[in-house]
Protein backbone atom coordinates (compact mmCIF):
# COMPACT_ATOMS: atom_id res chain seq x y z
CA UNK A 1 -16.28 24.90 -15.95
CA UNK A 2 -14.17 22.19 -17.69
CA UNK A 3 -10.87 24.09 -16.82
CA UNK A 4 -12.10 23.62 -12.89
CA UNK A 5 -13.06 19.64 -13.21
CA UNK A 6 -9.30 19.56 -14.46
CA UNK A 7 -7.98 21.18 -12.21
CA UNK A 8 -9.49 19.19 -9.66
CA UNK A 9 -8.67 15.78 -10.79
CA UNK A 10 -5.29 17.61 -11.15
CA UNK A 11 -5.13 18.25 -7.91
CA UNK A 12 -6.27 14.44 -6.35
CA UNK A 13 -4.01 12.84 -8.73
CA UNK A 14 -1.02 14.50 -7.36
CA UNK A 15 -2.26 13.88 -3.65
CA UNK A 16 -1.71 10.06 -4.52
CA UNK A 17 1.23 8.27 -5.43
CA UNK A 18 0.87 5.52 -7.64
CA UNK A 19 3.26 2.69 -7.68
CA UNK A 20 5.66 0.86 -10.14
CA UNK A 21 5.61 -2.90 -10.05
CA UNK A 22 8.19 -5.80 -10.12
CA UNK A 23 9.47 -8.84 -8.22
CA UNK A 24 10.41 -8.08 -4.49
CA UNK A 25 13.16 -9.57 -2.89
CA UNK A 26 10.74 -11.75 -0.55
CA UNK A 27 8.69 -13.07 -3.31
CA UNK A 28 5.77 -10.13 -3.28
CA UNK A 29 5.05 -7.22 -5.80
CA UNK A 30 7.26 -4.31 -5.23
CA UNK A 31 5.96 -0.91 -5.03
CA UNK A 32 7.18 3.17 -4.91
CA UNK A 33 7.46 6.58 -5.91
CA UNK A 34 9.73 9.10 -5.10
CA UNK A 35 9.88 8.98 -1.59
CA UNK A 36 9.47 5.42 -0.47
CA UNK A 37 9.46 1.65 -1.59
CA UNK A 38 7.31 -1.40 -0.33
CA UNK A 39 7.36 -4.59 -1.09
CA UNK A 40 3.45 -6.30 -0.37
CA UNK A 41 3.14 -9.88 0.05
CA UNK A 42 0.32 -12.16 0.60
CA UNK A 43 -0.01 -15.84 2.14
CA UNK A 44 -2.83 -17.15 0.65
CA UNK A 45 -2.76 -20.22 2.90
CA UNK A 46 -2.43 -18.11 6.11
CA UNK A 47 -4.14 -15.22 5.02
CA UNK A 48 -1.61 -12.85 6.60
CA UNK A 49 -0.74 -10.06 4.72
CA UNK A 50 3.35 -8.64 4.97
CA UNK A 51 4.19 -5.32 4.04
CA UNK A 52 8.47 -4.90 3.80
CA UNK A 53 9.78 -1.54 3.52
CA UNK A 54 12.62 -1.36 1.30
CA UNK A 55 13.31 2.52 1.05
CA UNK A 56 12.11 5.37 2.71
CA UNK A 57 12.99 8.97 3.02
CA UNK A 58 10.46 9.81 5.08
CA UNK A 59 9.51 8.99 8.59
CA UNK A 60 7.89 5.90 9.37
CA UNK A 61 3.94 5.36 8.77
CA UNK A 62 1.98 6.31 11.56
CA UNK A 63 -0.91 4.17 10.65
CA UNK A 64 -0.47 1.75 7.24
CA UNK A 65 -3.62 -0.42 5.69
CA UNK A 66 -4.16 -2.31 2.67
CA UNK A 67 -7.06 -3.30 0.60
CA UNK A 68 -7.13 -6.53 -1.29
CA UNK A 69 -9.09 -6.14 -4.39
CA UNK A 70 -11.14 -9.83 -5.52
CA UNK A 71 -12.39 -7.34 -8.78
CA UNK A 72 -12.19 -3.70 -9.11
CA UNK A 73 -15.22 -2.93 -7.09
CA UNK A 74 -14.87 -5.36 -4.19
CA UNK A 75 -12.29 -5.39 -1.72
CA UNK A 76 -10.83 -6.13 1.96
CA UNK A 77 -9.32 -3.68 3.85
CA UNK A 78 -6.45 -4.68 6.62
CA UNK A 79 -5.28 -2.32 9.21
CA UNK A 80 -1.45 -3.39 9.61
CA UNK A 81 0.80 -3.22 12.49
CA UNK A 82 4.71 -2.53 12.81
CA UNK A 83 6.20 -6.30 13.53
CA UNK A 84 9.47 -4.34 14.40
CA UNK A 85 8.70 -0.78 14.83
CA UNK A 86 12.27 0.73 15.99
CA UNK A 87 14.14 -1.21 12.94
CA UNK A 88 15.44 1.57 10.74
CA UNK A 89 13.25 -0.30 7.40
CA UNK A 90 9.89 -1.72 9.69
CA UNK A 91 7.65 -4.57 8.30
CA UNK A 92 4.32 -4.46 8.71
CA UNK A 93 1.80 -7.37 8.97
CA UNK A 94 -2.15 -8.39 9.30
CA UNK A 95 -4.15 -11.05 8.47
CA UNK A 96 -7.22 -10.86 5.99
CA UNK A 97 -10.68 -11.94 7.09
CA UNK A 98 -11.98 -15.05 5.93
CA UNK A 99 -13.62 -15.84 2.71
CA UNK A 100 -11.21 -13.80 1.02
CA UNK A 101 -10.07 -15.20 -2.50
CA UNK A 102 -7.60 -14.38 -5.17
CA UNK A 103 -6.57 -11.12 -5.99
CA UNK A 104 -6.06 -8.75 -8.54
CA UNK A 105 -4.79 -5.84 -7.12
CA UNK A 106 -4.06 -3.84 -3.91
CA UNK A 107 -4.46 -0.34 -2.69
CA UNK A 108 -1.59 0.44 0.53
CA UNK A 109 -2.80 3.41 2.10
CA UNK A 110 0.00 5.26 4.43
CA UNK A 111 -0.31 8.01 6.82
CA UNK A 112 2.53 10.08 7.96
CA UNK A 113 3.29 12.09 11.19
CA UNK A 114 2.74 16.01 10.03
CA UNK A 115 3.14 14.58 6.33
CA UNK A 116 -0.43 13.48 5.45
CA UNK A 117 -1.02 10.43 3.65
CA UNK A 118 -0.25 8.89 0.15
CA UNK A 119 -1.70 5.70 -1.77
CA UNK A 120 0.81 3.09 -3.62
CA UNK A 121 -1.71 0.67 -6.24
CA UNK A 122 -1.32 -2.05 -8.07
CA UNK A 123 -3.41 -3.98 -10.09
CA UNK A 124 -2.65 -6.79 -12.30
């Protein structure tokens, strides 16, 4: 039985990419793995939310979101939209809802034509 629950965390640890963090070039937290770099940044005074792709061997995101973490359990999903969808490196953007404070982390969520999806996290 324990051989299966490995095998299974195995399994949805692989289906997810997590992501490395440092400085961006436009001030936000950088994030990748093998196939793809973004760099997320977030206005706290406008409340929108830019997503900068700096690498990608794949296609373009079909659909990209983020959620803004306040605390590990509690967080704020944005669905984003291509600012400049035929540039060869888009940037996405949204805006978070209001009431939203400071945050520790982020989840961007990315789903790919015929590809599926992958998740790049960060938390401080």
């Amino acid at each position: 039985m324990s051989h299966l629950i490995t095998a299974f965390l195995l399994i949805c640890i692989s289906a997810q990419a997590h992501g490395a963090t440092g400085g961006g070039p436009h001030g936000g937290t950088v994030v990748k793995d093998a196939q793809s770099t973004y760099e997320v940044q977030v206005d706290e005074e406008s409340r929108v939310v830019k997503v900068y792709t700096l690498r990608s061997l794949k296609p373009r995101p079909k659909q990209m979101a983020v959620t803004l973490f306040e605390n590990p359990e509690t967080g704020q999903t944005v669905e984003l939209q291509a600012v400049n969808p035929r540039a060869s490196l888009p940037e996405y953007r949204g805006v978070v809802g209001p009431g939203a404070g400071n945050f520790i982390g982020f989840e961007l969520k990315l789903n790919f034509p015929h590809a599926g999806g992958r998740v790049l996290r960060h938390m401080r």
